[in-house]
Protein backbone atom coordinates (compact mmCIF):
# COMPACT_ATOMS: atom_id res chain seq x y z
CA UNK A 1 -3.51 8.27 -20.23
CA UNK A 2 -5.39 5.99 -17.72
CA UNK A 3 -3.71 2.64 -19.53
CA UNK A 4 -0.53 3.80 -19.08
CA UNK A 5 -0.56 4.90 -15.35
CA UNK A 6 0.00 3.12 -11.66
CA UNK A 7 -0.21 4.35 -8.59
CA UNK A 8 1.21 3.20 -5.30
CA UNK A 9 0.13 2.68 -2.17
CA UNK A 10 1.68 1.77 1.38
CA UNK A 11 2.46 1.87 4.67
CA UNK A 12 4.20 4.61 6.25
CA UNK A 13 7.62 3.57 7.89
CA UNK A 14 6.69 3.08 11.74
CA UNK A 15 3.84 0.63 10.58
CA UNK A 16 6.67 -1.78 9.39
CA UNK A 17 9.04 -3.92 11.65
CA UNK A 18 11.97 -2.07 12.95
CA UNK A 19 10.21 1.27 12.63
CA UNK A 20 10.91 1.30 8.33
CA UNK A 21 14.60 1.61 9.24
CA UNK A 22 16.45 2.17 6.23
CA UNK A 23 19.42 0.25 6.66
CA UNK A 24 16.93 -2.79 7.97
CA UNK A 25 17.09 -5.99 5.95
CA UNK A 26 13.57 -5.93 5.94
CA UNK A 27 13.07 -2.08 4.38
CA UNK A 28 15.74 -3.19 1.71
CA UNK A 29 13.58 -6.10 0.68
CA UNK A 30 10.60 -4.29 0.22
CA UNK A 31 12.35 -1.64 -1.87
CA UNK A 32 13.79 -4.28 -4.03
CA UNK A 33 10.56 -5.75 -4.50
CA UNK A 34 8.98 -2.29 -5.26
CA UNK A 35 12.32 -1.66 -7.70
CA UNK A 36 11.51 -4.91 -9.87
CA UNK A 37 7.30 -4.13 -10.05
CA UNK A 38 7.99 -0.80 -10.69
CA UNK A 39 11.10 -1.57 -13.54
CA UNK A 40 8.20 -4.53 -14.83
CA UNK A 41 5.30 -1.92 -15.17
CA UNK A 42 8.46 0.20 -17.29
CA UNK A 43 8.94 -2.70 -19.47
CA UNK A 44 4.79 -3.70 -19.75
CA UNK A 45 4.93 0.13 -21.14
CA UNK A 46 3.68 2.34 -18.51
CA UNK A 47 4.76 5.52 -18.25
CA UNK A 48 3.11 7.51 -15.42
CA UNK A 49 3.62 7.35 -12.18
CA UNK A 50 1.19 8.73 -9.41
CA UNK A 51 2.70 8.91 -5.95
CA UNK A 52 0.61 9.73 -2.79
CA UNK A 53 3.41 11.46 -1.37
CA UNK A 54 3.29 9.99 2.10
CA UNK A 55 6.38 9.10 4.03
CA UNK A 56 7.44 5.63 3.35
CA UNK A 57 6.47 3.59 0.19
CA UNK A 58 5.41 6.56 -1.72
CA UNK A 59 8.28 8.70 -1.04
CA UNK A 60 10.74 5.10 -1.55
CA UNK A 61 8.74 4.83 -5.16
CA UNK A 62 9.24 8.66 -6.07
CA UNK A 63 12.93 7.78 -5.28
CA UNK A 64 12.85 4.95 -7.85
CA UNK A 65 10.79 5.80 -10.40
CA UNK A 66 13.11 9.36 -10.48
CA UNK A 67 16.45 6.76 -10.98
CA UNK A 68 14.93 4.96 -13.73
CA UNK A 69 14.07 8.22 -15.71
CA UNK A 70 18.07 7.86 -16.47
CA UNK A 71 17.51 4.57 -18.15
CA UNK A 72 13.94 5.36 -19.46
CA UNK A 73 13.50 9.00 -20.04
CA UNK A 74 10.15 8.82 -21.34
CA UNK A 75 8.67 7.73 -17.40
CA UNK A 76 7.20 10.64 -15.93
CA UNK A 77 6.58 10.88 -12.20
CA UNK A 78 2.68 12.82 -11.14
CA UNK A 79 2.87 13.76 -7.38
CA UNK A 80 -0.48 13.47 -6.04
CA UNK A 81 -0.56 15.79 -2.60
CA UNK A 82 -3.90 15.58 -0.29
CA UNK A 83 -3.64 18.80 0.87
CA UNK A 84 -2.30 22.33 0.67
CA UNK A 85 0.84 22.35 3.35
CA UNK A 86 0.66 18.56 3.52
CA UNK A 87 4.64 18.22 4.37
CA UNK A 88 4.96 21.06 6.33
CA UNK A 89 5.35 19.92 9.57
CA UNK A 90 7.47 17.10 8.34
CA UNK A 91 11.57 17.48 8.86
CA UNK A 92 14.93 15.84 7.62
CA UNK A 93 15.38 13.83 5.40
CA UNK A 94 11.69 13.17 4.75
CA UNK A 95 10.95 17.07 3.88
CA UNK A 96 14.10 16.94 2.03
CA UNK A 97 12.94 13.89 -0.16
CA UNK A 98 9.62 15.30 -0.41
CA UNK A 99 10.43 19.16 -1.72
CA UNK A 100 13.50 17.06 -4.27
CA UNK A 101 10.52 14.95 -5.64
CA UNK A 102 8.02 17.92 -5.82
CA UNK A 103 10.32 19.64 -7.76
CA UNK A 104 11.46 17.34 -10.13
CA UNK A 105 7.76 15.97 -11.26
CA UNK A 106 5.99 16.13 -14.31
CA UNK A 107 2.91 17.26 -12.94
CA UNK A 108 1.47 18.02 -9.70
CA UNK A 109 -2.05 17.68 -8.13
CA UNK A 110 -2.86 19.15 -5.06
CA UNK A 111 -6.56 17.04 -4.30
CA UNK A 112 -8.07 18.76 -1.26
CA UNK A 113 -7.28 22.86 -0.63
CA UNK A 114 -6.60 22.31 3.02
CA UNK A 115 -6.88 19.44 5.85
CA UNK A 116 -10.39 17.82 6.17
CA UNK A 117 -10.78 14.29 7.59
CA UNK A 118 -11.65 12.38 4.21
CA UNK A 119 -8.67 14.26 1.76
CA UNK A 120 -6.40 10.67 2.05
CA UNK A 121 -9.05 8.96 0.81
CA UNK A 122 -9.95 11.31 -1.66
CA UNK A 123 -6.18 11.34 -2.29
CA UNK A 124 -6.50 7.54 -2.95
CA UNK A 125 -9.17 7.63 -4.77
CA UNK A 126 -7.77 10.07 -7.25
CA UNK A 127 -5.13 8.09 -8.30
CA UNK A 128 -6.54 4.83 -8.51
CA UNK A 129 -9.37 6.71 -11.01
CA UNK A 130 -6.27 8.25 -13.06
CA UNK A 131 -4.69 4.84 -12.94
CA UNK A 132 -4.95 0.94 -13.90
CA UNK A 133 -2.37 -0.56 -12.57
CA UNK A 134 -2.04 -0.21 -8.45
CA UNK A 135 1.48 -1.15 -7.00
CA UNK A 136 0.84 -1.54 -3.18
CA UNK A 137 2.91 -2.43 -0.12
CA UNK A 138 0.58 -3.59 2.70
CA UNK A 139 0.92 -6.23 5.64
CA UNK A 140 -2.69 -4.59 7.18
CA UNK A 141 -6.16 -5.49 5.79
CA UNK A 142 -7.64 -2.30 8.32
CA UNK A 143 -5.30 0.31 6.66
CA UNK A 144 -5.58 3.02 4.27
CA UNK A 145 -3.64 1.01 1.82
CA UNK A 146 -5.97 -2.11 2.48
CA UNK A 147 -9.27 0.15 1.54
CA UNK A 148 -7.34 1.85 -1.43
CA UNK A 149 -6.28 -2.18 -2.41
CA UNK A 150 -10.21 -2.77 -2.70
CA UNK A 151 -11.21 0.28 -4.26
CA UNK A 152 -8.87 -0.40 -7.07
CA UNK A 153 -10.27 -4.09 -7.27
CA UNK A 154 -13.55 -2.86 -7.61
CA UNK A 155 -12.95 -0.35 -9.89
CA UNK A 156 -11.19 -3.08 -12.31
CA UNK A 157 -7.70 -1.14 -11.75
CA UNK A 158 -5.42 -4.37 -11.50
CA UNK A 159 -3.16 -4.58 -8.57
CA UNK A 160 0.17 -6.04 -7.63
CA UNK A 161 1.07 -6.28 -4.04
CA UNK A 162 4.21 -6.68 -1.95
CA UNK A 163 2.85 -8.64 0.88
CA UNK A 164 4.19 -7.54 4.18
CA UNK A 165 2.25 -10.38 6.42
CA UNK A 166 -0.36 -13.46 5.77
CA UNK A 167 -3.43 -11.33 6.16
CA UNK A 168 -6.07 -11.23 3.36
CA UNK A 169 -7.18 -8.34 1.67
């Protein structure tokens, strides 16, 4: 199953410019740019999808891997959740999004039974094991995208990424 899985990773919205604004030139860009990798990895003949979950890129990929299932019904989205309770202090449109997605996966893993300070990592790490192909969003090296960027590297899990600034990873 591993050959035909990615997994995303990204910043959340208030680590872009403008705060992730939706209706931002720069939000629709990077959603565009996740649409194509993510219709390209369809095409290559992936199947599975593993989102994170978090607010922002995941949550944006859920959303279009979910509208492709209409052209390609045989994509499956996995939601990959770090914790029990993860979204539950989370409101609008982001709890919304979050419970829709939940509900409407193939599969759901819930990596860490409740809060503890490595279960994002652990989180990352979990999909990028499950995974070889790593779609990522990230504009900062120092971030938990940047360390799950090279963990997948190391682990020989080919990445694509949607540069967001000049900064090497």
């Amino acid at each position: 199953m591993r050959d035909v899985t990615v997994c995303f990773s990204g910043h959340r919205p208030e680590k872009f410019p403008f705060e992730g604004a939706e209706k931002s030139v720069f939000i629709s860009q990077i959603k565009s740019m996740l649409h194509l990798e993510i219709y390209e990895a369809v095409k290559a003949g992936y199947t599975r999808f593993i989102s994170g979950m978090a607010r922002g890129v995941d949550l944006w990929a859920c959303e279009i891997v979910l509208g492709l299932k209409q052209e390609f019904p045989q994509i499956e989205l996995i939601c990959a959740i770090p914790y029990e309770g993860y979204a539950s202090r989370w409101f609008g449109v982001d709890k919304l999004a979050f419970n829709n997605y939940i509900h409407k996966a193939e599969e759901v893993h819930t990596v860490c039974e409740s809060y503890n300070k490595g279960c994002m990592r652990q989180r990352n790490v979990f999909m990028v094991d499950n995974s070889s192909l790593l779609i990522a969003v990230c504009g900062d090296p120092r971030s938990g995208t940047g360390q799950t960027i090279r963990y997948a590297r190391r682990q020989g899990v080919e990445v694509k990424l949607i540069r967001t600034s000049d900064e090497e990873i």
